[in-house]
Protein backbone atom coordinates (compact mmCIF):
# COMPACT_ATOMS: atom_id res chain seq x y z
CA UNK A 1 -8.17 5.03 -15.76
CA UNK A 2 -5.50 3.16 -16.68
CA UNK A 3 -2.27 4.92 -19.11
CA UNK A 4 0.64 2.12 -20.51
CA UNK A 5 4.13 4.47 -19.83
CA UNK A 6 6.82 3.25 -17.59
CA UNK A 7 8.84 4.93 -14.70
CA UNK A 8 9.26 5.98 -10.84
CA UNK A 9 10.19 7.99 -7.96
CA UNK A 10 11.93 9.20 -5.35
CA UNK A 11 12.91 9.18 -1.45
CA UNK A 12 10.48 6.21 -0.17
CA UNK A 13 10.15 5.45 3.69
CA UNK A 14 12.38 3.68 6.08
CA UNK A 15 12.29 2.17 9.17
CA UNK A 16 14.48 3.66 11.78
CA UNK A 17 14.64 3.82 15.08
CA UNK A 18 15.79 1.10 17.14
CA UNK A 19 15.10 0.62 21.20
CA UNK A 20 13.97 3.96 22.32
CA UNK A 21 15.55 6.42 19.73
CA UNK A 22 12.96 8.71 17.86
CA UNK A 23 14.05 10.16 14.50
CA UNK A 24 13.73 13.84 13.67
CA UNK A 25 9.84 13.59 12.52
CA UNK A 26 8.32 11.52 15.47
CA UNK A 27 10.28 14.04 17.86
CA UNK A 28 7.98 17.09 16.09
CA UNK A 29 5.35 14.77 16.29
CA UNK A 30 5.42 14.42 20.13
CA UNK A 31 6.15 17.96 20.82
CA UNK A 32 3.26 18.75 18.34
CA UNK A 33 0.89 16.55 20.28
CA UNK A 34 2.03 17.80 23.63
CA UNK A 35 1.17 20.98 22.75
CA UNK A 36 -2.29 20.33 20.93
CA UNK A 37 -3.12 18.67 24.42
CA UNK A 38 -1.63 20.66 26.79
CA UNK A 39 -3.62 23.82 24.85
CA UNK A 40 -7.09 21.55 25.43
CA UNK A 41 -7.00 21.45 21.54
CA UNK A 42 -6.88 17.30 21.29
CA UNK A 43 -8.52 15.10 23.44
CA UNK A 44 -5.74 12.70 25.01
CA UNK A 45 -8.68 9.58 24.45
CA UNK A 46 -9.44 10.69 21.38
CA UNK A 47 -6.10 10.97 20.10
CA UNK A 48 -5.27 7.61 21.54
CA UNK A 49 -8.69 5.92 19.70
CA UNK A 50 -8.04 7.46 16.22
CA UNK A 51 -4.40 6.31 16.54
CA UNK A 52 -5.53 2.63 17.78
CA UNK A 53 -7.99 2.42 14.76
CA UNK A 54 -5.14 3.19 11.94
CA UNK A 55 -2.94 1.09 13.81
CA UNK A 56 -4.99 -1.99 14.21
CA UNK A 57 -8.94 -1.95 12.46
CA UNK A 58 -7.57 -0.45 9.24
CA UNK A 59 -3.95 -0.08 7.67
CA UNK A 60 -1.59 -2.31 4.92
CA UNK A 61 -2.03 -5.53 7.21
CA UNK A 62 -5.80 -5.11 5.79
CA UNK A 63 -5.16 -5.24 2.16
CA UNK A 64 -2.41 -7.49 3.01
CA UNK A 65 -4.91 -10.08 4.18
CA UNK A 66 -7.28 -9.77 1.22
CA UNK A 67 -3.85 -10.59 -1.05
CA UNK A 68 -3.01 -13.79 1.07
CA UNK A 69 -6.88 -14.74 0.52
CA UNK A 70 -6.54 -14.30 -2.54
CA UNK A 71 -3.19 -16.24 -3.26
CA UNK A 72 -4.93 -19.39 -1.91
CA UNK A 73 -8.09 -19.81 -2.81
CA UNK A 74 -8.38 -19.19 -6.79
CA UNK A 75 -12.58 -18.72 -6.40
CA UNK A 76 -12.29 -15.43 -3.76
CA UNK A 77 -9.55 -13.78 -6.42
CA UNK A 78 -12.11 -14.15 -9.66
CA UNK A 79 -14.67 -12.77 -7.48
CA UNK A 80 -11.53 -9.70 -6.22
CA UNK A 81 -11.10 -9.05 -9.77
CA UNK A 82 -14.09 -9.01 -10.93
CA UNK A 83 -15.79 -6.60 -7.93
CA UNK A 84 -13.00 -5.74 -5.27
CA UNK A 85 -15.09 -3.81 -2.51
CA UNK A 86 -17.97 -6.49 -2.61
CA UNK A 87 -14.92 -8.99 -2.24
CA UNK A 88 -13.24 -7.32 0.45
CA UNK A 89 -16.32 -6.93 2.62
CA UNK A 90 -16.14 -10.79 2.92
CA UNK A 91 -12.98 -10.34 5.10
CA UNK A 92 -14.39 -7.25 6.64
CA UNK A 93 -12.12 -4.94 4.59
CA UNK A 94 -13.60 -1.76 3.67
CA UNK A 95 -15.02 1.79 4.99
CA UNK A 96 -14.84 5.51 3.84
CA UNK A 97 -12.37 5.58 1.32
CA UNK A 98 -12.79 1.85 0.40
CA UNK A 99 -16.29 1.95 -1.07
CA UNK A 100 -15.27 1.53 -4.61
CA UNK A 101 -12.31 -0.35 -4.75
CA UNK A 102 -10.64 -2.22 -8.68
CA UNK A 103 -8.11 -4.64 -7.92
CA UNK A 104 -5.59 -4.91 -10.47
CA UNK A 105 -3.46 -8.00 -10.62
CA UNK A 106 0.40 -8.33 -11.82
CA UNK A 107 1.22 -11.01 -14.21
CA UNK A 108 5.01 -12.37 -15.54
CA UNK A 109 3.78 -9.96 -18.21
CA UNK A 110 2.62 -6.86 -16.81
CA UNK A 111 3.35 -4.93 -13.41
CA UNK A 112 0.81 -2.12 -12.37
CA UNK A 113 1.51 0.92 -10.44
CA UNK A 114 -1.09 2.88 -9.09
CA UNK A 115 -0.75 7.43 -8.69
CA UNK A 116 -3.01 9.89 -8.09
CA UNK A 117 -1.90 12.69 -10.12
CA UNK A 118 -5.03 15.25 -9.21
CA UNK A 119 -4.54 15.00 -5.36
CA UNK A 120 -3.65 12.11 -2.90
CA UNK A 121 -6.65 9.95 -3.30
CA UNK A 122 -5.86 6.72 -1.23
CA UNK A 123 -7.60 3.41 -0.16
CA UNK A 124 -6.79 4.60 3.85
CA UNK A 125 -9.25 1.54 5.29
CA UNK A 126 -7.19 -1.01 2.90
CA UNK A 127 -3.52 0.61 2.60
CA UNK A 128 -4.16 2.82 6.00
CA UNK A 129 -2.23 5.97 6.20
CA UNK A 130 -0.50 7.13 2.34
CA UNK A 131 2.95 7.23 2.71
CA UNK A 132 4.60 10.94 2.05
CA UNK A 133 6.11 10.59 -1.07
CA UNK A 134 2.34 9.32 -2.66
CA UNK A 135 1.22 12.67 -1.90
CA UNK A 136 4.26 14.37 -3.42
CA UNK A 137 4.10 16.12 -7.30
CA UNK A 138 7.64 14.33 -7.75
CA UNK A 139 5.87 11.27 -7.50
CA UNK A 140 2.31 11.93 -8.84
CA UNK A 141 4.09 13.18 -12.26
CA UNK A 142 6.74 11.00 -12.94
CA UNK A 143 4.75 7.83 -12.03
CA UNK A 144 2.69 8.52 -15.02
CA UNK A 145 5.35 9.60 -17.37
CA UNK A 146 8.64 7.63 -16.49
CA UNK A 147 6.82 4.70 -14.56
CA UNK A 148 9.86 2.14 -15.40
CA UNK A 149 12.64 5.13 -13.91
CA UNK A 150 10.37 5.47 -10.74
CA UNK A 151 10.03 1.89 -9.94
CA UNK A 152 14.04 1.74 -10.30
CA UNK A 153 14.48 4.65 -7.68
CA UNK A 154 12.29 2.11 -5.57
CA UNK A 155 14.49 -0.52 -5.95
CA UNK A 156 12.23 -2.33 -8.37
CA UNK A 157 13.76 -3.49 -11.00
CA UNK A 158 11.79 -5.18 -13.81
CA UNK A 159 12.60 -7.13 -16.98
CA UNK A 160 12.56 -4.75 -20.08
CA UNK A 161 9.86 -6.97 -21.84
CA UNK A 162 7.59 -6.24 -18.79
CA UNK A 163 4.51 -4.13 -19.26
CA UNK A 164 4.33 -1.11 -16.74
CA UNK A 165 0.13 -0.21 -16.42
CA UNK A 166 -0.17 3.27 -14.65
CA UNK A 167 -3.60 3.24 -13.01
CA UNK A 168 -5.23 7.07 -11.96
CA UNK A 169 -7.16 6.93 -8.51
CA UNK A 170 -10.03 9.62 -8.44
CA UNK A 171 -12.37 10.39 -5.36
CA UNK A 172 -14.28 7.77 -6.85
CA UNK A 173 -12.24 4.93 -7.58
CA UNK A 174 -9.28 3.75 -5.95
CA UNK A 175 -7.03 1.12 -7.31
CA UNK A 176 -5.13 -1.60 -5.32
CA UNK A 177 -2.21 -3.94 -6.98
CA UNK A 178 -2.50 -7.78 -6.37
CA UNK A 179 1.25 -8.19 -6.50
CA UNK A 180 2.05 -11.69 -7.65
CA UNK A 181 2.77 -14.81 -4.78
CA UNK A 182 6.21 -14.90 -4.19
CA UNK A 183 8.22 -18.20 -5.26
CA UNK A 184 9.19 -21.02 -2.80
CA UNK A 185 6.19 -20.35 -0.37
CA UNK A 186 3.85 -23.01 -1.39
CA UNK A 187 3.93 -24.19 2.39
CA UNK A 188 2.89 -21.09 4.03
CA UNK A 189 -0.30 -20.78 5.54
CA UNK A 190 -2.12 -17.70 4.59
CA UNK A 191 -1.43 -15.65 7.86
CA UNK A 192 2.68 -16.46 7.12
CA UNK A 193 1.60 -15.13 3.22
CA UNK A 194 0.11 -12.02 4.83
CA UNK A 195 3.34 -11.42 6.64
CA UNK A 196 5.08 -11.38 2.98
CA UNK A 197 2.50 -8.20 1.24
CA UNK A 198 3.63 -5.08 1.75
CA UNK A 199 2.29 -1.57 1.45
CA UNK A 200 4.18 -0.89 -1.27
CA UNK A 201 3.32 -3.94 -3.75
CA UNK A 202 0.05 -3.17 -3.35
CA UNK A 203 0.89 0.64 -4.53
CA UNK A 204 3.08 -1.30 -7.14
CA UNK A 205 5.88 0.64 -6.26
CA UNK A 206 7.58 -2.58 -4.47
CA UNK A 207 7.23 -6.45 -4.40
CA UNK A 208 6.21 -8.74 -2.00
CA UNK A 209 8.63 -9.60 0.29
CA UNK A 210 10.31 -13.68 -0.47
CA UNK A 211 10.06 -15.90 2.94
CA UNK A 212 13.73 -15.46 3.47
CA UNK A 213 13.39 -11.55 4.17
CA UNK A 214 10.51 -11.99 7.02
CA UNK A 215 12.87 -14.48 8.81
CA UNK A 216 15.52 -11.99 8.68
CA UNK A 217 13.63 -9.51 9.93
């Protein structure tokens, strides 16, 4: 369901800690899964495998492949467009939560942003684990009716002639942006292209990241 508004929202992510440091969340995260073990409540190996399986079988690197695929070879996109799960199984991209996935792709013309505004329903085997402020009201309510003002709290700043597309995830559909390629990376090979997609310009609330950035990092 898509709705044609424009705007944003709020406090987004950011990487912190550096070396061994742990910011104020992953130190109640420890002590919360200290005591959940220590109490025989979570299973150490268990914790461990669930853990290991959003880090590396599902997650943004995921969705970020299907968008490299997609930037090279022009037949795999018509067929992402046209049906995205069926697409994504190609590449092994998929699962509970990813059965039935629409792709929608940004143009010069038109930028998409995708919300859930009746609960937090996510792509978790594409995108992996939503980011806080997708589940928030702030954000599930302003997306849809100041989509433009959002995106700018996100840093995302787009031309005034640009069409903003707000697209409604439900239980049964989930929505994932194809953000357009970034310029000047014509010579990158599609794993380097990969390393460009973030999580967030496949939410829509960000862009891909240009060559230049990765390096710094």
């Amino acid at each position: 369901m898509a709705q044609d508004h424009d705007h944003h929202h709020h406090d987004h992510d950011h990487d912190h800690p550096h070396g061994s440091e742990l910011s104020p969340m992953e130190l109640r995260v420890r002590a919360l899964e200290s005591i959940l073990v220590e109490k025989g409540y979570v299973d150490p190996a268990a914790l461990d495998a669930l853990i290991e399986t959003y880090e590396t079988k599902v997650g943004p690197h995921n969705g970020a492949r299907v968008v490299a695929r997609a930037w090279v070879d022009p037949a795999f996109k018509a067929r992402l467009l046209a049906d995205g799960s069926a697409a994504m199984r190609e590449l092994d991209v998929g699962g509970r939560g990813g059965e039935h996935m629409v792709v929608v792709e940004n143009t010069p013309d038109e930028h998409n942003l995708v919300v859930c505004t009746l609960c937090s329903c996510y792509p978790w085997p594409v995108l992996g684990l939503p980011p806080v402020w997708y589940k928030s009201p702030p954000y599930r309510s302003r997306a849809v009716i100041d989509p433009r003002g959002v995106l700018a709290e996100f840093g995302t700043d787009l031309p005034a002639g640009t069409r903003i597309r707000v697209w409604d995830s439900t239980a049964e559909l989930r929505y994932m942006v194809l953000p357009m390629r970034p310029p000047g990376t014509d010579h990158l090979d599609e794993a380097a292209l990969a390393d460009l997609v973030t999580r967030d310009s496949m939410i829509g609330t960000g862009l891909p990241l240009s060559p230049d950035q990765v390096v710094q990092a």
